[in-house]
Protein backbone atom coordinates (compact mmCIF):
# COMPACT_ATOMS: atom_id res chain seq x y z
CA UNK A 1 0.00 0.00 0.00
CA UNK A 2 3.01 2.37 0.96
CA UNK A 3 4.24 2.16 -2.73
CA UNK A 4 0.89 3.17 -4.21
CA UNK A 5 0.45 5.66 -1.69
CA UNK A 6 4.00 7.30 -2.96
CA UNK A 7 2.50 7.09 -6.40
CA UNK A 8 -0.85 8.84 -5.89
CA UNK A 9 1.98 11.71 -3.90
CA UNK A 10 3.88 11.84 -7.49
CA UNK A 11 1.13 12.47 -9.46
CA UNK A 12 -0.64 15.33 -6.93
CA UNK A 13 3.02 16.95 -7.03
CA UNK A 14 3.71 16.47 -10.83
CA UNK A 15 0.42 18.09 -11.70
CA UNK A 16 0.68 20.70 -9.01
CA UNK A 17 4.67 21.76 -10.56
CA UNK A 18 2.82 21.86 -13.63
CA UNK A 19 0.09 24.59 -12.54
CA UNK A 20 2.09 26.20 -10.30
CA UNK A 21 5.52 26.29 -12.18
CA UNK A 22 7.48 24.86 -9.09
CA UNK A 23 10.47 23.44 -9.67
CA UNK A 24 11.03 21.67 -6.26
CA UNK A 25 7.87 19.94 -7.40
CA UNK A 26 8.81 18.40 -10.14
CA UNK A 27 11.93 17.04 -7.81
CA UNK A 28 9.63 15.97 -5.30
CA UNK A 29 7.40 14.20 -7.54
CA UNK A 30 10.55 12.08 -9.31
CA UNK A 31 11.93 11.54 -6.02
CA UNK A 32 8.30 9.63 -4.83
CA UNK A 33 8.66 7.98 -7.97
CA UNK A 34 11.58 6.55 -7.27
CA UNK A 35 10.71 5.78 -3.73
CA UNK A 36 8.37 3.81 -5.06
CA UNK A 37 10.21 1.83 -7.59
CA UNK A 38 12.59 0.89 -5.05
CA UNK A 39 9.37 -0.86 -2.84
CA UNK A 40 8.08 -2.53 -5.76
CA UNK A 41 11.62 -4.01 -6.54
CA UNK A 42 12.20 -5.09 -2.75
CA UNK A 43 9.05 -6.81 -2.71
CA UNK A 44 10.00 -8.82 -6.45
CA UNK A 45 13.09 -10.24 -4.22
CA UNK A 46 11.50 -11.15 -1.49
CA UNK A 47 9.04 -13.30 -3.45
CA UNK A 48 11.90 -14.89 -5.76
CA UNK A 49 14.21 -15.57 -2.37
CA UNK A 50 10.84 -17.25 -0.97
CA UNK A 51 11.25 -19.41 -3.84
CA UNK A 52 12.51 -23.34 -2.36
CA UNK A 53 16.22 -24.90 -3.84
CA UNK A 54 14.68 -28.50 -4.18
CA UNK A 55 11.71 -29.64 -5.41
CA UNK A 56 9.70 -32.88 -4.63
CA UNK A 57 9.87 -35.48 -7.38
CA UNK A 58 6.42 -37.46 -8.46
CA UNK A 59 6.06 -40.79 -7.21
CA UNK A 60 7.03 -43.56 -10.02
CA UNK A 61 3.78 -44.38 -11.29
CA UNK A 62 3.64 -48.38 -11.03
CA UNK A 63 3.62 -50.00 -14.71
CA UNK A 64 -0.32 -51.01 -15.33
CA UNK A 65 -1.02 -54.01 -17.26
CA UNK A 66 -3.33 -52.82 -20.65
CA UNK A 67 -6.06 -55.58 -19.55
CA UNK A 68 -6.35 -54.14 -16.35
CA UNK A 69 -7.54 -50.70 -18.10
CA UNK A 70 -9.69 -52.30 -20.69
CA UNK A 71 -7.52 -52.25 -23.50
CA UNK A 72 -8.47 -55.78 -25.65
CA UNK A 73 -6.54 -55.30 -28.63
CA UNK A 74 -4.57 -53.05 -30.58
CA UNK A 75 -4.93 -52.52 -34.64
CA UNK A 76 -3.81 -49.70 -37.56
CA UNK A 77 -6.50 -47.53 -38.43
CA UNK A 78 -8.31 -48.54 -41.52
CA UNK A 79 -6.88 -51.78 -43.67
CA UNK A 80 -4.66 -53.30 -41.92
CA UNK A 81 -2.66 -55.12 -44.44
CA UNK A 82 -1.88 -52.15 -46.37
CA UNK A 83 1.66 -51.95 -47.11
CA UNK A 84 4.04 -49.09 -48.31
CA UNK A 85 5.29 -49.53 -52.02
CA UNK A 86 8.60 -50.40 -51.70
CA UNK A 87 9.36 -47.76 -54.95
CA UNK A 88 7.64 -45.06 -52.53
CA UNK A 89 10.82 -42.67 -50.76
CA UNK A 90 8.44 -40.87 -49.20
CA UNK A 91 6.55 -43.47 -47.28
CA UNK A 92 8.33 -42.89 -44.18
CA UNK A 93 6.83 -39.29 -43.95
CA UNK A 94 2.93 -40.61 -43.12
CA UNK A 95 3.19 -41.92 -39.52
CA UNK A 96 0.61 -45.08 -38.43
CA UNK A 97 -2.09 -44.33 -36.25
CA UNK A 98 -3.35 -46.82 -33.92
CA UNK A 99 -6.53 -47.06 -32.14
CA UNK A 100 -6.96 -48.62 -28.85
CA UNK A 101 -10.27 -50.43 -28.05
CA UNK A 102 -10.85 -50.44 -24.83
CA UNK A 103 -14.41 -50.51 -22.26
CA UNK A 104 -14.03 -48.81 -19.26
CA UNK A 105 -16.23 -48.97 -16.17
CA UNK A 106 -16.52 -45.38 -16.10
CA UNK A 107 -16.64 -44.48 -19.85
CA UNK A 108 -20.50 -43.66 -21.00
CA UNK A 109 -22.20 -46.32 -23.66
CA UNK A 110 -18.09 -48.40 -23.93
CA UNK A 111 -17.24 -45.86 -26.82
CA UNK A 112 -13.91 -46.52 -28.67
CA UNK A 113 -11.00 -44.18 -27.69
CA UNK A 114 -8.37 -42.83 -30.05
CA UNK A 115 -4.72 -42.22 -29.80
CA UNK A 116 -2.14 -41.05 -32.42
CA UNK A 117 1.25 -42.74 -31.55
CA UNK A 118 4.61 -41.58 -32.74
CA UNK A 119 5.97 -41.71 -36.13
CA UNK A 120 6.63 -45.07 -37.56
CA UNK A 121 10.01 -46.35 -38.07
CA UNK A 122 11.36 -44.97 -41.22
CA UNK A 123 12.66 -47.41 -44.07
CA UNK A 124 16.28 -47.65 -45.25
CA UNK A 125 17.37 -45.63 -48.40
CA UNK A 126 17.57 -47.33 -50.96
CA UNK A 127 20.89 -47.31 -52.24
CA UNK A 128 21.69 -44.94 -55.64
CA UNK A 129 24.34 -46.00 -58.01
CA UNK A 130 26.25 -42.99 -58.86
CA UNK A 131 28.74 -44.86 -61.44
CA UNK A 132 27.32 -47.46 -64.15
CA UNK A 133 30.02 -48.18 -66.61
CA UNK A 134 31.76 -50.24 -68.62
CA UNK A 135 34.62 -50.76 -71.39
CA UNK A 136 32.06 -51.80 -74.17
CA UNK A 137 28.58 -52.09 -75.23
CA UNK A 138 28.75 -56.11 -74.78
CA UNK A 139 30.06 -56.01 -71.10
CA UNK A 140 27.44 -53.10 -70.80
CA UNK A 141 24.90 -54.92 -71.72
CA UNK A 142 25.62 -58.32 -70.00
CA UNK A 143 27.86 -57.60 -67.20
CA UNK A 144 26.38 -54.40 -65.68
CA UNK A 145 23.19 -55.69 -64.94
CA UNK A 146 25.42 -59.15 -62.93
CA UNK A 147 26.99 -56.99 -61.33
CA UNK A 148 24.47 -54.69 -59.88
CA UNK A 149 22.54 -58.08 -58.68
CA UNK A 150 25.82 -59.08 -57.12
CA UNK A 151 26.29 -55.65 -55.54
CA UNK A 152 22.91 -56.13 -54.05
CA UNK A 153 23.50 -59.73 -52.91
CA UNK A 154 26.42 -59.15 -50.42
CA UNK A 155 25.62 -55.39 -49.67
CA UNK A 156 28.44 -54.37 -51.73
CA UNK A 157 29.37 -50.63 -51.79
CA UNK A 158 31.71 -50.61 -55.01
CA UNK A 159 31.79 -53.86 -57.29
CA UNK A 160 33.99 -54.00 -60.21
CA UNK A 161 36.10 -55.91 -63.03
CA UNK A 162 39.46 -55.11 -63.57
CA UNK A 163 42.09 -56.01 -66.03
CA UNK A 164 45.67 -56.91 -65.02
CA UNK A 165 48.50 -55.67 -67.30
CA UNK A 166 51.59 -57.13 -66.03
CA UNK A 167 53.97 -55.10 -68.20
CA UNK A 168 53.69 -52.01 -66.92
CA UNK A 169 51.50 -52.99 -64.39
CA UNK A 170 48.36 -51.67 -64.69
CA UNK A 171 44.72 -52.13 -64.35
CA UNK A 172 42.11 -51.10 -66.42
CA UNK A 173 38.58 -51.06 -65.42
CA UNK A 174 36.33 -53.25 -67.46
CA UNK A 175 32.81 -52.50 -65.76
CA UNK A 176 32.41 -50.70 -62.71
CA UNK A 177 28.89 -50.00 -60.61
CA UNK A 178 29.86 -48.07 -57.23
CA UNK A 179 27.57 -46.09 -55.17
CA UNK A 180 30.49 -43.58 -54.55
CA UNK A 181 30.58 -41.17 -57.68
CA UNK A 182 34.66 -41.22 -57.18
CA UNK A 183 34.88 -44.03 -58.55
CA UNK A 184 36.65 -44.14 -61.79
CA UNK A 185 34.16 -44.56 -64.50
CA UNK A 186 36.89 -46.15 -67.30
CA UNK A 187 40.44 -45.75 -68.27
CA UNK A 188 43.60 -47.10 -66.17
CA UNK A 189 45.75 -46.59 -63.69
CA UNK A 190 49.14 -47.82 -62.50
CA UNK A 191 50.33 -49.59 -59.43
CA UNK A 192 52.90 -50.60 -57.87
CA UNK A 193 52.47 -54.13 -56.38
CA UNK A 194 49.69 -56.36 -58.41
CA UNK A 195 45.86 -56.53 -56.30
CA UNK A 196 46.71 -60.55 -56.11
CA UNK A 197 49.90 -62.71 -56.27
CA UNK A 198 50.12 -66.44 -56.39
CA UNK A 199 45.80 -67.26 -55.78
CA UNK A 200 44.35 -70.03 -57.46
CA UNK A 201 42.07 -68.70 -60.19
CA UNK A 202 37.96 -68.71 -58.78
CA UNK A 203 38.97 -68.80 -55.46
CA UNK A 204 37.37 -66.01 -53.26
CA UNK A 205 40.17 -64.09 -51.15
CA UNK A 206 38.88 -61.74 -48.47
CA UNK A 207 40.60 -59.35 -46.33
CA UNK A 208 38.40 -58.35 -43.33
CA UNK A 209 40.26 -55.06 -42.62
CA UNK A 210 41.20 -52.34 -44.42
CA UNK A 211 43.95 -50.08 -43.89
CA UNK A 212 46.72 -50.22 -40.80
CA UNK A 213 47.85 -53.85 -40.38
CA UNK A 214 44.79 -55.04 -43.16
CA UNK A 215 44.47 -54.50 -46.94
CA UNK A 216 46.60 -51.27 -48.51
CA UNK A 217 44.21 -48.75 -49.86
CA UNK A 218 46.53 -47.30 -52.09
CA UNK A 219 45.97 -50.60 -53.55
CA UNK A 220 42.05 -49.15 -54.07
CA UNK A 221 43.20 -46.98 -57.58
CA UNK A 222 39.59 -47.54 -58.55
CA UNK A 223 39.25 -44.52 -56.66
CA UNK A 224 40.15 -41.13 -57.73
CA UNK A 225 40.13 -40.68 -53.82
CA UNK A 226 40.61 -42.17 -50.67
CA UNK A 227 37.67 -44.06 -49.50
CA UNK A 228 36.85 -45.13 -46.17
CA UNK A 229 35.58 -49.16 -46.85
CA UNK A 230 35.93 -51.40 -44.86
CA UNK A 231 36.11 -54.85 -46.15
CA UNK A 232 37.47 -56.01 -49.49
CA UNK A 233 36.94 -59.58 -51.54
CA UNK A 234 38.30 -60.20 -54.80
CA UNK A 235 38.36 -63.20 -57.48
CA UNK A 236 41.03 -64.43 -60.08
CA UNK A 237 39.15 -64.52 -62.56
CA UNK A 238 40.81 -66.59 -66.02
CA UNK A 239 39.78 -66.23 -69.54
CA UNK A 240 40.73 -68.81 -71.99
CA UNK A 241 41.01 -65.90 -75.01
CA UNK A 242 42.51 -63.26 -72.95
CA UNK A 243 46.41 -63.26 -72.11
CA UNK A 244 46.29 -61.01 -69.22
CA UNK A 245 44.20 -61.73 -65.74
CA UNK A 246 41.00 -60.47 -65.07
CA UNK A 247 39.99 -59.70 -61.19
CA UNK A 248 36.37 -59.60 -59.97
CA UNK A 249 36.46 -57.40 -56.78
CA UNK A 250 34.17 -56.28 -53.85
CA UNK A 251 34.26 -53.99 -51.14
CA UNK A 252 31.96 -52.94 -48.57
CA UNK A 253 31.76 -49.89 -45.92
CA UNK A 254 30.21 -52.67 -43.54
CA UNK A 255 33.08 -54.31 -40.65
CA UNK A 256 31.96 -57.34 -41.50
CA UNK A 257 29.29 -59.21 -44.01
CA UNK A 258 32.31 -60.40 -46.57
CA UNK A 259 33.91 -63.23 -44.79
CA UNK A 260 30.53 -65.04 -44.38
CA UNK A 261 31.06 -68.69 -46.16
CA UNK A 262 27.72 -68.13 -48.19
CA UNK A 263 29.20 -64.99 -49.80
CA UNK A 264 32.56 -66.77 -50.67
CA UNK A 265 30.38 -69.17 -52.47
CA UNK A 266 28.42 -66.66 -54.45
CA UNK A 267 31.62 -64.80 -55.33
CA UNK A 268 33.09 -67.91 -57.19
CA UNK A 269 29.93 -68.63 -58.59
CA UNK A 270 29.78 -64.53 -60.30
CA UNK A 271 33.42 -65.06 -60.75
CA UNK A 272 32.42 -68.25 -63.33
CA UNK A 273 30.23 -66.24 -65.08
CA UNK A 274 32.09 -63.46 -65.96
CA UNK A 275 34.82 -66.04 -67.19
CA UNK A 276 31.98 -67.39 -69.72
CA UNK A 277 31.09 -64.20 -70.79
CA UNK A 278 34.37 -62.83 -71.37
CA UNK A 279 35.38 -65.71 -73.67
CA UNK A 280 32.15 -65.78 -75.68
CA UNK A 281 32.47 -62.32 -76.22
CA UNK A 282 36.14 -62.96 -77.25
CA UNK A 283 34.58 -65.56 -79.72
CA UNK A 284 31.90 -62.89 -81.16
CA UNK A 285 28.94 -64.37 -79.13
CA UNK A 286 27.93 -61.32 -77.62
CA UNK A 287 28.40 -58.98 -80.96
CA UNK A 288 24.62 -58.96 -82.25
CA UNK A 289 23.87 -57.32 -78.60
CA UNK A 290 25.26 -54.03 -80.00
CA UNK A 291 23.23 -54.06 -83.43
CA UNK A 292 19.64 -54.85 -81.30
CA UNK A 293 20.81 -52.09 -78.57
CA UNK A 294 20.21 -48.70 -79.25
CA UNK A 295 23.19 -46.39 -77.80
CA UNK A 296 22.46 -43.83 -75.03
CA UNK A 297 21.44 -40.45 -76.53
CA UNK A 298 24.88 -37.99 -75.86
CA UNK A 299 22.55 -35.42 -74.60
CA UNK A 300 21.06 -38.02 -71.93
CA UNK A 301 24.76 -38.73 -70.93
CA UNK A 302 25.48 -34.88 -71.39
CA UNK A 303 22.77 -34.35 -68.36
CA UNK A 304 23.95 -37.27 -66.21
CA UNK A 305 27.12 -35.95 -66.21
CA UNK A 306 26.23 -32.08 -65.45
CA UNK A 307 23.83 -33.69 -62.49
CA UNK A 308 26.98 -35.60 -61.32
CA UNK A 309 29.47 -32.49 -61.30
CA UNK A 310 26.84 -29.85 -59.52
CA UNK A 311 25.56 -32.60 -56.73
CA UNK A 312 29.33 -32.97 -56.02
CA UNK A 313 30.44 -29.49 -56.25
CA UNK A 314 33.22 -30.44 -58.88
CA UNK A 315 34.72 -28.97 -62.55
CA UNK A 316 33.41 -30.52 -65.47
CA UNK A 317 34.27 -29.60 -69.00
CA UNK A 318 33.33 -31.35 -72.24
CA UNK A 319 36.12 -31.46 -74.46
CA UNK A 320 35.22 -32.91 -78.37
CA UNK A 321 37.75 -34.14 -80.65
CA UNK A 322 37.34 -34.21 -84.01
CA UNK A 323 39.99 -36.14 -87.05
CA UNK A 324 40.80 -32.93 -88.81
CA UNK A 325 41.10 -35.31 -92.36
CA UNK A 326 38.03 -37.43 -91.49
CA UNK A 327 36.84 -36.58 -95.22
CA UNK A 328 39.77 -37.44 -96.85
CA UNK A 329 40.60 -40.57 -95.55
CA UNK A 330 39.98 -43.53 -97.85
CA UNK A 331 39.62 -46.01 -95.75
CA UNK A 332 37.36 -48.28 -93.57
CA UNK A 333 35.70 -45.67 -91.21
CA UNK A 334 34.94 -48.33 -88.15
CA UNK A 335 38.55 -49.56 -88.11
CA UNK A 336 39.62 -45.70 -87.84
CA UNK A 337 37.07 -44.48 -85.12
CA UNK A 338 38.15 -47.90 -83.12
CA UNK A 339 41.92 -46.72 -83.29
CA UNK A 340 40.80 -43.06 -82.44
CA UNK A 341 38.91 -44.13 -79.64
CA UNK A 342 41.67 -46.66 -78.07
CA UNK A 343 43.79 -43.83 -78.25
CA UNK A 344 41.46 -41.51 -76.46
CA UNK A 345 41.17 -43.46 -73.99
CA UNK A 346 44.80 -44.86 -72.95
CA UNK A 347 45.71 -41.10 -72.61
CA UNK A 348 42.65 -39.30 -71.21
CA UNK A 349 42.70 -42.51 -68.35
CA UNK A 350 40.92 -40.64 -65.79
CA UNK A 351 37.77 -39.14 -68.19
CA UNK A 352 34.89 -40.28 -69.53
CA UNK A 353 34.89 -40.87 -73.63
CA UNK A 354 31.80 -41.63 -75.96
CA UNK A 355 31.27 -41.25 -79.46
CA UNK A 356 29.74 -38.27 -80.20
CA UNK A 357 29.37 -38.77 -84.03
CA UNK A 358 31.36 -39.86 -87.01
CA UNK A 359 35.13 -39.58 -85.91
CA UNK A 360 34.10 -37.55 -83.29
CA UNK A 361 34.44 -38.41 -79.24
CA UNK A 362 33.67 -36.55 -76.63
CA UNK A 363 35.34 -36.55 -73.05
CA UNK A 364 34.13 -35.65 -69.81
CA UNK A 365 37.30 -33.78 -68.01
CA UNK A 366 36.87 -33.32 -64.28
CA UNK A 367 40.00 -31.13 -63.45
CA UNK A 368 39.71 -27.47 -62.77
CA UNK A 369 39.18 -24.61 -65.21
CA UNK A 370 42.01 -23.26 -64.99
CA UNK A 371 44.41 -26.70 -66.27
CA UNK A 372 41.26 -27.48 -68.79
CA UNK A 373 43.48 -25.79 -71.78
CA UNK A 374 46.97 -27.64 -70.64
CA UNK A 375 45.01 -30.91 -70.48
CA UNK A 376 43.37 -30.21 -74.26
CA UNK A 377 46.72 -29.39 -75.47
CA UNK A 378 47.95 -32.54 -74.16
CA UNK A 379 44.97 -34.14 -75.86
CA UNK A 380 45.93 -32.74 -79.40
CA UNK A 381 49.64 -32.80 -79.24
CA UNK A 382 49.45 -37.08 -78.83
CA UNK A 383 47.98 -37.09 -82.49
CA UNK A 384 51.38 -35.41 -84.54
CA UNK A 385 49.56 -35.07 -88.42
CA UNK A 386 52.35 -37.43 -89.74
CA UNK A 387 50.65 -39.87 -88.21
CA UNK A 388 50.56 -43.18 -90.21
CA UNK A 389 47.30 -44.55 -88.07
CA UNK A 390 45.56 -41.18 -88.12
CA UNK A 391 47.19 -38.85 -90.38
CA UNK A 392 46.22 -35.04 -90.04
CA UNK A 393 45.51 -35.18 -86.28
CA UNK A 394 42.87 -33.52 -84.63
CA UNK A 395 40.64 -30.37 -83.92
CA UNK A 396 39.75 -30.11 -79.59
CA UNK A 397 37.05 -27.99 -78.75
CA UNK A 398 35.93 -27.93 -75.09
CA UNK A 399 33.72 -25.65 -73.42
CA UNK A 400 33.57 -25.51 -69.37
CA UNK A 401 30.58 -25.83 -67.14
CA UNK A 402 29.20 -23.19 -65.74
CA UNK A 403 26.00 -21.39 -64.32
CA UNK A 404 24.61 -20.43 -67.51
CA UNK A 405 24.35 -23.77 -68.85
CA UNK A 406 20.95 -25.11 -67.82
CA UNK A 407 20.55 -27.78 -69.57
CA UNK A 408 22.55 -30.20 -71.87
CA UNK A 409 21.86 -28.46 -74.95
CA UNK A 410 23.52 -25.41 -73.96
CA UNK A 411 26.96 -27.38 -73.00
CA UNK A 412 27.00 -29.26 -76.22
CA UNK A 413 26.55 -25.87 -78.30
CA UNK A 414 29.06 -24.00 -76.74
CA UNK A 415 31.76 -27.07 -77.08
CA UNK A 416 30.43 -27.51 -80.44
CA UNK A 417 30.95 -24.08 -81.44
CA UNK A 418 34.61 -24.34 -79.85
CA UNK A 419 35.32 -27.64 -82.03
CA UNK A 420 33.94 -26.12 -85.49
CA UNK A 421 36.93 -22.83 -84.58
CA UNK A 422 39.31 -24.76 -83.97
CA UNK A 423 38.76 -27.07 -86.93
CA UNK A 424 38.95 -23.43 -88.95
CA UNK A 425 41.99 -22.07 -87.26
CA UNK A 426 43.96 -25.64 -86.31
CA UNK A 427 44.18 -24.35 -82.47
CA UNK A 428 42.41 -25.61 -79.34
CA UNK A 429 39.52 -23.80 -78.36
CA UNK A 430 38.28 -23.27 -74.81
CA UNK A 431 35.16 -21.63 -73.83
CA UNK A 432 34.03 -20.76 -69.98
């Protein structure tokens, strides 16, 4: 009461200093004011310091058994053997509701009571292949789809098929399906010690660890980086019309899952059926697959790529290559784009070539912007125009990826118009 007493005293004086032109009562009236303030303030910590430390904590409520409050069963709310699609990714954003029948004593005319219970428990991603490749249409077509199903089968994060070359050693990379888009998607590379030494051929070897005191990973060149796996399995895998070694290989970012006997078992059996289909398609068995099969449109690979390079935040550039005399050469076209091609390929190692026409490949550089022109130049200096296989070497356009390119069509224009320059002025073109 004091405090509101000092405030009715502050506003008599304020409006009396303001009729009568005092000063000392407009100082009287801030001084009540404050008097005031300072009352309300000592009564706010009075009431906080009244306040207890510790506070009681509620009895644990004994667990009640559901029949003992009426609850007879429990079921999902309308058909109960409905079933998310398996194809659906967004099933695991509708959570289940449940409704609990129950009578209770007290509850009028037994009505049914409903409760909402928490989100169900979401499904697994499904896995997404980021690399799908392989050295030719045959293996493409045949070999691909084996080893995706074989990926699946042991929960496989990379699976591929790699060619030994003893002299240099080297492996080259057959067919490849990875979920990791750093894995290489063709070419080479070199090593230093081969992947296996002195293993019987179709017999599984697994190495349950992976790095210190376990399997190298600098032995993982299928990479373009380091990857953290796990496990690794591979296969010896022989051809009867093929002098250099073929290995099937595995690896997994599980700690375990390889060494199981069942999966050694499946391995040899994959590992005999790539040996069959190598040799047949050695023999020619496998060649009518690429007349039935219609090739992947280059602007559908165009857009897989640019989708690639802007989910990872990397350079991409596609660089065309042209055989400056295609029209002058007199000879059989398909033996000539199958040199050009081999060539391509054993010097741009870590890039992605496809045909892009008649004589003319395209390549899918990764590097920066900035070493896009050295690489090129490296590209058109390997084919010297005294060449006896492909005489008059070659015109390299390449235009880098940037924001202005929405869509495939606008990447393949601006390469193409760097390819149809330099065919006029015998340079290499680069457009950013």
């Amino acid at each position: 009461m004091l405090r509101v007493l000092f405030i009715i005293l502050a506003v008599v004086s304020l409006s009396l200093a303001i009729v009568l032109g005092e000063a000392m009562l407009y100082a009287l009236a801030a001084v009540l004011l404050i008097a005031a303030v300072g009352l309300m303030t000592a009564k706010m910590r009075r009431r906080h310091n009244d306040v207890p430390e510790t506070f009681m904590q509620a009895p644990e409520q004994p667990e009640e058994d559901l029949a003992q409050l009426g609850i007879m069963e429990i079921k999902p709310v309308g058909d109960a053997g409905a079933e998310y699609d398996d194809d659906d990714d967004d099933a695991s954003d509708h959570p289940d509701k449940v409704v609990l029948e129950s009578f209770f004593s007290d509850a009028p005319e037994n009505k049914k009571r409903e409760s909402t219970a928490g989100k169900a428990r979401k499904k697994a991603p499904r896995p997404r292949i980021m690399v799908s490749e392989a050295s030719t249409q045959s293996y493409a077509d045949v070999l691909i789809p084996a080893l995706r199903s074989l990926r699946a089968s042991v929960d496989a994060y990379t699976v591929c098929l790699l060619r030994q070359e003893d002299v240099p050693l080297r492996y080259h990379i057959e067919v490849m399906v990875s979920q990791n888009s750093y894995a290489r998607n063709g070419g080479s590379y070199s090593a230093k010690e081969p992947m296996l030494a002195g293993h019987r051929a179709l017999v599984p070897v697994v190495y349950p660890r992976v790095g210190p005191n376990g399997f190298p990973k600098a032995k993982l060149g299928y990479y373009h980086e380091k990857i953290n796996v796990r496990q690794v399995a591979m296969v010896p895998v022989p051809s009867k019309k093929h002098d250099d070694l073929f290995v099937l290989l595995v690896d997994t970012m599980n700690d375990d899952g390889l060494e199981a006997a069942s999966v050694r078992v499946l391995l040899e059996q994959y590992a005999r059926l790539v040996s069959t289909v190598l040799d047949t398609e050695a023999e020619g068995g496998l060649a009518n697959l690429d007349e039935n099969t219609p090739a992947k449109p280059r602007r559908e690979i165009i857009a897989e790529e640019m989708e690639r390079a802007r989910t990872h935040e990397r350079s991409l550039s596609l660089v065309l290559v042209y055989l400056s005399q295609a029209e002058e050469l007199d000879v059989d076209v398909d033996s000539v784009e199958e040199s050009l091609c081999s060539r391509l390929k054993s010097i741009a190692v870590d890039a992605r070539v496809e045909r892009f026409g008649e004589l003319t490949y395209g390549i899918f550089y990764q590097g920066s912007s900035q070493s896009v022109a050295g690489w090129a130049g490296r590209i058109q200096s390997a084919f010297p125009e005294d060449d006896d296989v492909l005489p008059g070497g070659v015109s390299v356009g390449a235009a880098v990826l940037g924001p202005r390119h929405v869509g495939p069509d606008e990447l393949r224009s601006d390469a193409t118009a760097a390819l149809q320059e330099a065919f006029n002025t015998g340079e290499c073109i680069i457009v950013e």
